[in-house]
N, C-alpha and C. Protein backbone atom coordinates (compact mmCIF):
# COMPACT_ATOMS: atom_id res chain seq x y z
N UNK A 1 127.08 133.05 115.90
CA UNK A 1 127.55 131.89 115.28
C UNK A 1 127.57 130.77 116.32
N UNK A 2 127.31 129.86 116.04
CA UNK A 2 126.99 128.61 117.08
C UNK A 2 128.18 127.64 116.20
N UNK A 3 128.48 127.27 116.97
CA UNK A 3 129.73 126.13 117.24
C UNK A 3 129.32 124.73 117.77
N UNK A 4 129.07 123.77 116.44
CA UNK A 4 128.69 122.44 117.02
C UNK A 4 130.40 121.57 117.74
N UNK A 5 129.26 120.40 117.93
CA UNK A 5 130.53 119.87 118.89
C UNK A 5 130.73 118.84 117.83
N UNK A 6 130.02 118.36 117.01
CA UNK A 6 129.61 117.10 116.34
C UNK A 6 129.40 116.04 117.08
N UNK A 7 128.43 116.03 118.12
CA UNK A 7 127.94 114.86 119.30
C UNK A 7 126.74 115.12 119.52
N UNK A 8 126.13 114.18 119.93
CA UNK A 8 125.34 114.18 120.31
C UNK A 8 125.12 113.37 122.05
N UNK A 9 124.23 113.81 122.61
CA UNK A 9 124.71 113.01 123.74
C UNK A 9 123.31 112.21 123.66
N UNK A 10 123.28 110.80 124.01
CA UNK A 10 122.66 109.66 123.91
C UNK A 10 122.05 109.81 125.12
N UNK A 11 120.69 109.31 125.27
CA UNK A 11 119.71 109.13 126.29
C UNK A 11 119.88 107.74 126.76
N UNK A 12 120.11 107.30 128.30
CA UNK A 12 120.70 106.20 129.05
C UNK A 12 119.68 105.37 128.36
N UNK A 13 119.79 103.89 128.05
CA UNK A 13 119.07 103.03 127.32
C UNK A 13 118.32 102.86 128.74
N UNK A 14 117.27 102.35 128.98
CA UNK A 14 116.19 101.91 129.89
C UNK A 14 116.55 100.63 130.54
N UNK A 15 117.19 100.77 131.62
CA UNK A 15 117.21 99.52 132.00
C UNK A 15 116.59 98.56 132.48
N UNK A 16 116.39 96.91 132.34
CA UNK A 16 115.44 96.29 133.24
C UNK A 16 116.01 95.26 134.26
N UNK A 17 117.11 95.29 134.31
CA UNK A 17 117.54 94.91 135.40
C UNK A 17 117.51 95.36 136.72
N UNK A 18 117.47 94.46 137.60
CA UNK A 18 117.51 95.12 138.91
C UNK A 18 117.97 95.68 139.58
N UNK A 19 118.46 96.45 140.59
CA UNK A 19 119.56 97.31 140.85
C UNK A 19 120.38 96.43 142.32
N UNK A 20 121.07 96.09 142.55
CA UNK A 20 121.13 95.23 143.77
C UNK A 20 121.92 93.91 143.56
N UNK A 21 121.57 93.05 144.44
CA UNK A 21 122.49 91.50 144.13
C UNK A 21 120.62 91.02 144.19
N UNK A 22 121.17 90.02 142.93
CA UNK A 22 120.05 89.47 142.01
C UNK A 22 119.19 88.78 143.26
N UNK A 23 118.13 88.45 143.19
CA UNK A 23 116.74 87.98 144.22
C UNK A 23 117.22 85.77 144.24
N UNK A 24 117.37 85.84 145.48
CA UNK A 24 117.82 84.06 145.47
C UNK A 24 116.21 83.80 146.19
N UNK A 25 115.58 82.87 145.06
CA UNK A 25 114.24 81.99 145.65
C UNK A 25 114.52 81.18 146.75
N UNK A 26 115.60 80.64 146.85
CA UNK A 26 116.07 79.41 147.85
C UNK A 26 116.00 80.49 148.93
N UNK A 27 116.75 81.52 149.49
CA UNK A 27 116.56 82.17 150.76
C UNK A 27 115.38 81.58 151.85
N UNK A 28 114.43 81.30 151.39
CA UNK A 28 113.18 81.05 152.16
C UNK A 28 113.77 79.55 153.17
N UNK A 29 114.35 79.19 152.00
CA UNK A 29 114.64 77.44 152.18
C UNK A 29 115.83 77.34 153.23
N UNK A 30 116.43 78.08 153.23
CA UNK A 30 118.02 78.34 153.43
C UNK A 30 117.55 78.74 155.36
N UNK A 31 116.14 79.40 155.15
CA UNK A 31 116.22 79.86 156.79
C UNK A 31 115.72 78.62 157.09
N UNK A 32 114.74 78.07 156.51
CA UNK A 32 113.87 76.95 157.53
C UNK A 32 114.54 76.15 157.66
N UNK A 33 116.10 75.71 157.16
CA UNK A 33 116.75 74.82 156.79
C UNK A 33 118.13 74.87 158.60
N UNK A 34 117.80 76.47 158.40
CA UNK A 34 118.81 76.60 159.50
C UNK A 34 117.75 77.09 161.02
N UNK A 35 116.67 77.24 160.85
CA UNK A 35 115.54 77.10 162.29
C UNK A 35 115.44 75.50 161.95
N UNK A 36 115.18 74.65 161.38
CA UNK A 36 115.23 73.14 161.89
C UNK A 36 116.69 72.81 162.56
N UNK A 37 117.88 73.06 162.23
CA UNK A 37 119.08 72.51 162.72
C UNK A 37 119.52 73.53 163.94
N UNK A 38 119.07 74.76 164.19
CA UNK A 38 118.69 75.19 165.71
C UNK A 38 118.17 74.30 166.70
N UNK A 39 117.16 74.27 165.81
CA UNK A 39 115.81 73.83 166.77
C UNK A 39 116.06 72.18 167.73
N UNK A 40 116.72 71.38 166.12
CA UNK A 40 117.42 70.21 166.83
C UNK A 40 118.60 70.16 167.89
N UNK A 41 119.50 71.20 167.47
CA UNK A 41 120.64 71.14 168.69
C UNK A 41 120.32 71.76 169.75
N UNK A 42 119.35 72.48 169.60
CA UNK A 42 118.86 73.33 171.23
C UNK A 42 118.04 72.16 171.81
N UNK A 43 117.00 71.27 171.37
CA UNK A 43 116.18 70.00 171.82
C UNK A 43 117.50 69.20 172.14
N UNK A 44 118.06 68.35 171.66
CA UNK A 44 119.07 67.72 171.79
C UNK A 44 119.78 68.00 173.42
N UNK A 45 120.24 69.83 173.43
CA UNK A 45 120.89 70.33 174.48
C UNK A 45 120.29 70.05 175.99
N UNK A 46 119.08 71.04 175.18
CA UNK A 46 117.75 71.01 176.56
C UNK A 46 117.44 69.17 176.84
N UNK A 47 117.20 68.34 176.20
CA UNK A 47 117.36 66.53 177.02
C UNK A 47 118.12 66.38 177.72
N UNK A 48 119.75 66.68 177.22
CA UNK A 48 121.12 66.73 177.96
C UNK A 48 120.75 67.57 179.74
N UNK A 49 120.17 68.75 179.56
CA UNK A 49 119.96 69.73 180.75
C UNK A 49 119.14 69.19 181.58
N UNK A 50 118.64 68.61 181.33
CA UNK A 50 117.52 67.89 182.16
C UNK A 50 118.13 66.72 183.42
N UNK A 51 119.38 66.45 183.36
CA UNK A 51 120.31 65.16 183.77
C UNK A 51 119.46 64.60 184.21
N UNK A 52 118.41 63.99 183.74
CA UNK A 52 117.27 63.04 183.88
C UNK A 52 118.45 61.28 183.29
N UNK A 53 118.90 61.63 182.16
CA UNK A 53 119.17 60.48 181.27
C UNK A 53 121.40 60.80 181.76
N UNK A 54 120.96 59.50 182.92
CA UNK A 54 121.77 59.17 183.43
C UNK A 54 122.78 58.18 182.80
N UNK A 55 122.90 57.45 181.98
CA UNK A 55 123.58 56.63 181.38
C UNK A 55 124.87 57.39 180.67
N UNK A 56 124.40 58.42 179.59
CA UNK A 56 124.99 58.95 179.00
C UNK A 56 124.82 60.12 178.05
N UNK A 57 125.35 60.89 177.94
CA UNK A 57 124.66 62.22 177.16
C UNK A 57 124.15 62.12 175.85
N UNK A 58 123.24 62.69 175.21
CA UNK A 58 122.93 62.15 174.24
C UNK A 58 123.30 63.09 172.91
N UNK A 59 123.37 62.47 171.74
CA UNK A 59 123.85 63.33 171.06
C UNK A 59 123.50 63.12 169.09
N UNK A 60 122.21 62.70 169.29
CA UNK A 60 121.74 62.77 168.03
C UNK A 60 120.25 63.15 168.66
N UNK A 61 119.16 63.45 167.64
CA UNK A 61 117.91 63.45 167.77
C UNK A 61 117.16 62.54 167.61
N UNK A 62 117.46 61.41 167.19
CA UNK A 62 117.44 59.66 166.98
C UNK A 62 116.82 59.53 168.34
N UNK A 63 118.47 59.49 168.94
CA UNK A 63 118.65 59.29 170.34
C UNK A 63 117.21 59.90 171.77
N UNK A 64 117.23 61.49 170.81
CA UNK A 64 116.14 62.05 171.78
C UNK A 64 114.55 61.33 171.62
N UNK A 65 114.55 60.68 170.17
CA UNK A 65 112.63 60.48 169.49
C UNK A 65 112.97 59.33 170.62
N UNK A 66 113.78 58.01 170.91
CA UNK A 66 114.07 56.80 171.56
C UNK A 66 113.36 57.35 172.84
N UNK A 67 113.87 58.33 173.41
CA UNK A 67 113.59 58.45 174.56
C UNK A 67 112.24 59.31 174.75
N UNK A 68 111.61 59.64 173.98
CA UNK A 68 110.08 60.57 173.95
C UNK A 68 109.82 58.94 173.32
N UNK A 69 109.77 58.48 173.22
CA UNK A 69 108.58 57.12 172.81
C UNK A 69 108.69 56.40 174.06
N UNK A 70 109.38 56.41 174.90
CA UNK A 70 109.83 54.92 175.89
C UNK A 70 110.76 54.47 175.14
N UNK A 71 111.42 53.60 173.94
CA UNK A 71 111.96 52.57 173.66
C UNK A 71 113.31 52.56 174.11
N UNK A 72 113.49 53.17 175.22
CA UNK A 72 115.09 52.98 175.88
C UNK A 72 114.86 51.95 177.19
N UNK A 73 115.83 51.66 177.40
CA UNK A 73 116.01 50.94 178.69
C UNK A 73 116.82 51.50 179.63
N UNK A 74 115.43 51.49 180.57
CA UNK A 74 115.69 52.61 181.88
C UNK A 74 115.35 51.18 182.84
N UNK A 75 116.25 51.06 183.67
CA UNK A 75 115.41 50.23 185.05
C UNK A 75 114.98 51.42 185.82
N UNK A 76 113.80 50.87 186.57
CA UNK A 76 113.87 51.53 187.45
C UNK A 76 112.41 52.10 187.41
N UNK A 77 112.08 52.45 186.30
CA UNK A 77 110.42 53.19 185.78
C UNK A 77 109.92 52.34 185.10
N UNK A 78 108.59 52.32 185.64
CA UNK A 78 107.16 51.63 185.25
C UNK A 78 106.58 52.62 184.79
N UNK A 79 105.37 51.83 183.50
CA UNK A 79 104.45 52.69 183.05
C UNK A 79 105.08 53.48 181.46
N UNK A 80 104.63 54.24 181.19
CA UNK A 80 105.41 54.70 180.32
C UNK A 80 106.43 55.85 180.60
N UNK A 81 107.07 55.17 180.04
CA UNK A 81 108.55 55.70 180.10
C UNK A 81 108.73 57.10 179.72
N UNK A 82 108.45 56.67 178.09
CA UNK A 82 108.30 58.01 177.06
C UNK A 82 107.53 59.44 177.88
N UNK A 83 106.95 59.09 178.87
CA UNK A 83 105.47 60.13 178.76
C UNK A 83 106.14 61.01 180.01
N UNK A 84 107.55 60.47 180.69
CA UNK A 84 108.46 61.41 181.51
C UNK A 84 108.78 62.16 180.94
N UNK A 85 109.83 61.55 179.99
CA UNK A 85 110.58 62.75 179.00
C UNK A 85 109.93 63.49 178.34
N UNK A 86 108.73 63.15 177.90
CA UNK A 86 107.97 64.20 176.72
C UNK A 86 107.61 65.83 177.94
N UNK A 87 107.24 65.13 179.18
CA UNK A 87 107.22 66.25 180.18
C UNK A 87 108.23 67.08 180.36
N UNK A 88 109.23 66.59 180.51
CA UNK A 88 110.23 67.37 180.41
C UNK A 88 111.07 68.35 180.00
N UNK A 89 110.99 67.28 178.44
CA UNK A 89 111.29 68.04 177.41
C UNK A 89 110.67 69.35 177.37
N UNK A 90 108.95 69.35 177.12
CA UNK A 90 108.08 69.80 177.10
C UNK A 90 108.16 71.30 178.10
N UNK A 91 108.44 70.90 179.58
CA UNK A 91 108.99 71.85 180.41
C UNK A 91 109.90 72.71 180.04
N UNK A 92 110.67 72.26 179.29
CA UNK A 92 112.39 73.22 179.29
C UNK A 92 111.96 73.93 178.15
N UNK A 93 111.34 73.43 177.19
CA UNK A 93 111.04 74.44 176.39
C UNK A 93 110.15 75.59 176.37
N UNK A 94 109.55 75.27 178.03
CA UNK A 94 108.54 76.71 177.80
C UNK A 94 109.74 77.25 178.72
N UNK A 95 110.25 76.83 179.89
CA UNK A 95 111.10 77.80 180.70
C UNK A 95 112.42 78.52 179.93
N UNK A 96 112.73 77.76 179.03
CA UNK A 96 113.89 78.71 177.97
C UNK A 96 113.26 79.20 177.12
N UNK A 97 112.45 79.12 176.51
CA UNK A 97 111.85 79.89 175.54
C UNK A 97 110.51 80.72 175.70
N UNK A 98 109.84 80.40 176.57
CA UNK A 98 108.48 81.05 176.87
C UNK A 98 107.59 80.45 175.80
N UNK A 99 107.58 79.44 175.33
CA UNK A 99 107.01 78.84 174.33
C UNK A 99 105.75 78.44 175.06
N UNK A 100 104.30 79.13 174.62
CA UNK A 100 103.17 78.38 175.02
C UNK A 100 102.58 77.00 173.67
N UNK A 101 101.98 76.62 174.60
CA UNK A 101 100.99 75.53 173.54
C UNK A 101 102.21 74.61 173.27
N UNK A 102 103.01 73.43 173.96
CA UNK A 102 104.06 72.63 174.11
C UNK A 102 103.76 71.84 174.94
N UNK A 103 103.13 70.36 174.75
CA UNK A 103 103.11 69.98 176.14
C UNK A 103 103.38 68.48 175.73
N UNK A 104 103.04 67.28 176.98
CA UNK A 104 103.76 66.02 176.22
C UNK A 104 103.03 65.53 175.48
N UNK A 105 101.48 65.84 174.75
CA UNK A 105 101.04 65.34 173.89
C UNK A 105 101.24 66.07 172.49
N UNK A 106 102.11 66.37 172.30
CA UNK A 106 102.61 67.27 171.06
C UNK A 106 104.29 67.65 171.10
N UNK A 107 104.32 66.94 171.75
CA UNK A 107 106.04 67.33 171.74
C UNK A 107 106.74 66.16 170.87
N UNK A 108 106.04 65.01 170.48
CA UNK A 108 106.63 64.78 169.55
C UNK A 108 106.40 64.83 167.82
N UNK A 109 105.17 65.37 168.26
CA UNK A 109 105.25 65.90 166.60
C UNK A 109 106.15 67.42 166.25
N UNK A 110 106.58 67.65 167.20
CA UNK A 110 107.27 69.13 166.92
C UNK A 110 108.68 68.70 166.13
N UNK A 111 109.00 67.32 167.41
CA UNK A 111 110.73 67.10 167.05
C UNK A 111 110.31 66.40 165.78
N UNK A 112 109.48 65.39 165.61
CA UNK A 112 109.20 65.02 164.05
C UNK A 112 109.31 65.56 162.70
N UNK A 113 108.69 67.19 163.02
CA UNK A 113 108.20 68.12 162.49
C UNK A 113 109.55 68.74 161.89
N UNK A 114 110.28 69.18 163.49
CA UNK A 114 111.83 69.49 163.01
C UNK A 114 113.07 69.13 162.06
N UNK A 115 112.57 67.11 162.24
CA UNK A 115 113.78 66.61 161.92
C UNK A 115 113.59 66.30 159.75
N UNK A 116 111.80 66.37 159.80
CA UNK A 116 111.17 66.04 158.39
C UNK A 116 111.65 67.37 157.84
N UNK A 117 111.39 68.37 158.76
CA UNK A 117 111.98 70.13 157.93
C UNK A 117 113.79 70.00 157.33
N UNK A 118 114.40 69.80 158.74
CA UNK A 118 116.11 69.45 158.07
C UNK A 118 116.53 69.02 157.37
N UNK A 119 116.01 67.63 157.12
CA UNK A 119 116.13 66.93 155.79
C UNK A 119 115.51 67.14 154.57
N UNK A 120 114.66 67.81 154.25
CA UNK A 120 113.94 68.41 153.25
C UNK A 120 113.98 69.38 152.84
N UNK A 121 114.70 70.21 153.67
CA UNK A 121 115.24 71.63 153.11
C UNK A 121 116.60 71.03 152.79
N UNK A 122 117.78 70.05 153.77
CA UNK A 122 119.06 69.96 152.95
C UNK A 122 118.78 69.38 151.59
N UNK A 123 117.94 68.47 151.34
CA UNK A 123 117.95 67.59 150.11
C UNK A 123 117.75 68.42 148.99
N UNK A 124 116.40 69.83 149.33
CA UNK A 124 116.65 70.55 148.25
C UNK A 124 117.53 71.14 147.99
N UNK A 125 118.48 71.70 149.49
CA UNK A 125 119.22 72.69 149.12
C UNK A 125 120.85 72.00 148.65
N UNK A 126 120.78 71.13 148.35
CA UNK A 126 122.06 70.09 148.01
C UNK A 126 121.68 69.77 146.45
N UNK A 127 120.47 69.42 146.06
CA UNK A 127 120.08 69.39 144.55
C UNK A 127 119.60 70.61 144.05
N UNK A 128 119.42 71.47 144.78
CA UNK A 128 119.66 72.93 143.61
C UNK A 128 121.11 73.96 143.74
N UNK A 129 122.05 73.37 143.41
CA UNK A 129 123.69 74.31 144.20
C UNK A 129 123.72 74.97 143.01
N UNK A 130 122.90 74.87 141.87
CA UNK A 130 123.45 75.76 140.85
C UNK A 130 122.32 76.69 140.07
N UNK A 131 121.25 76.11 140.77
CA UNK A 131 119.70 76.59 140.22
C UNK A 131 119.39 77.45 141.49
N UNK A 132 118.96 78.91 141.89
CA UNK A 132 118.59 79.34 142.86
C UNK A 132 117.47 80.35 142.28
N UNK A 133 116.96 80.29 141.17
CA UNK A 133 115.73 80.79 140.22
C UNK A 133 114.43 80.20 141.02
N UNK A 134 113.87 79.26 141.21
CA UNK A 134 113.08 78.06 141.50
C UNK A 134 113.44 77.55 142.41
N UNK A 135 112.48 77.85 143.95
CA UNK A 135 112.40 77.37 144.85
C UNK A 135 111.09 76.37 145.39
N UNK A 136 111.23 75.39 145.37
CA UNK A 136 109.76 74.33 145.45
C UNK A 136 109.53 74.84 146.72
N UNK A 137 108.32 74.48 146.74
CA UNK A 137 107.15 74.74 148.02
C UNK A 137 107.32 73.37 149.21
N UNK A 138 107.57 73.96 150.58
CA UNK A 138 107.80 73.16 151.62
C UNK A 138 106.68 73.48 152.47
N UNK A 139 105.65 72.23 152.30
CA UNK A 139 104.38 72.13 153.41
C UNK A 139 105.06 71.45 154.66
N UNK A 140 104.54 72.87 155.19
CA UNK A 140 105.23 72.54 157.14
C UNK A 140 103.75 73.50 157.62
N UNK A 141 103.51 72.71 158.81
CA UNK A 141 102.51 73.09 160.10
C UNK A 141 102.81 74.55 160.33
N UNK A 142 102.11 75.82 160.64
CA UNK A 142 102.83 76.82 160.81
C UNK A 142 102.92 76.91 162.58
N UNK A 143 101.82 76.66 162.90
CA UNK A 143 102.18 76.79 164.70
C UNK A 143 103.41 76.18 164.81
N UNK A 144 104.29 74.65 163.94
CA UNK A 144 104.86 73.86 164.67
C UNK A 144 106.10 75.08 164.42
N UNK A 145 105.67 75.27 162.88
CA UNK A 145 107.05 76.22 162.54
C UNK A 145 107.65 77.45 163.50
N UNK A 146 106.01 77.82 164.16
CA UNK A 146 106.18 79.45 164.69
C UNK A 146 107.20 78.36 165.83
N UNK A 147 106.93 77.50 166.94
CA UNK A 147 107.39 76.75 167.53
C UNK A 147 108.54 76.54 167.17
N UNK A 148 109.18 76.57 166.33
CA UNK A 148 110.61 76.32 166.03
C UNK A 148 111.39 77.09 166.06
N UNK A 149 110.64 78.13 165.11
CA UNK A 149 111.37 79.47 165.02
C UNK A 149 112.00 80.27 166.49
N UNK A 150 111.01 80.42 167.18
CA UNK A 150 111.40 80.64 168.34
C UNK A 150 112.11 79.68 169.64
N UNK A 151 112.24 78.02 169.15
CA UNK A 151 113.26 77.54 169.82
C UNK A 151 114.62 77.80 168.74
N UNK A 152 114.62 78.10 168.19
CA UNK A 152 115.93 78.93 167.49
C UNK A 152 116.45 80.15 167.01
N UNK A 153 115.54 80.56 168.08
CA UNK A 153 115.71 82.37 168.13
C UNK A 153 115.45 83.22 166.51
N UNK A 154 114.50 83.02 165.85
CA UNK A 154 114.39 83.01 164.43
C UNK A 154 113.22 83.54 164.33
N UNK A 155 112.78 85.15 164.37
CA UNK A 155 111.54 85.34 164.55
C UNK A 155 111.12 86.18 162.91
């Protein structure tokens, strides 16, 4: 004699969800966002290290493009101005970082490079705080990027 239970036991419905904390598109955005604002306060630091810029320490990246162009006022140096610091700069970043392919004819498209990345990753990442489905596409240089990444320890 068999003895029902009156049950049946149900087969787990199929799930299609993911198993985990849900996939954020922005992540991508969120790093390049934080290797540009490395990248600027370590440049920023490394000008400061240099005690080349005697007046006063500097403390925006404004401050640093002024002084990779010439447009500061230095007595004292003839010629171009800018084309010291870009050496410099240029220097400290291979001796702290081992960074090849940096030199003063490209050192300011890097900090350019840096400061167009910061602001373009915050702007997206400030107008999407509630959308993280859809992440737009950010055209950046990749050497400049690999270059960044590794002045902000970001490999």
């Amino acid at each position: 004699m068999s003895y029902g239970v009156g049950y049946q036991l149900d087969r787990a419905p199929r799930s299609t969800h993911q198993v985990g904390p849900p996939l954020d598109s922005m992540a991508p955005v969120r790093t390049m966002n934080r290797i540009a604002q490395v990248a600027i306060e370590r440049i920023i630091l490394m000008m400061n290290n240099t005690k080349l810029i005697k007046e006063r320490r500097l403390s925006s990246i404004e401050q640093v493009q002024t002084y990779l162009r010439g447009n500061h006022d230095d007595v004292g140096m003839c010629g171009d101005r800018g084309d010291f610091y870009r050496r410099q700069l240029a220097e400290q970043i291979y001796l702290n970082f081992n960074v090849r392919g940096v030199s003063h004819s490209n050192i300011e498209a890097i900090v350019d490079t840096a400061i167009q990345l910061e602001r373009r990753t915050r702007a997206l990442l400030s107008g999407s705080a509630f959308n993280t489905q859809a992440a737009p596409s950010i055209q950046v240089d990749d050497p400049i990027l690999d270059i960044l990444s590794k002045i902000a320890d970001v490999f």
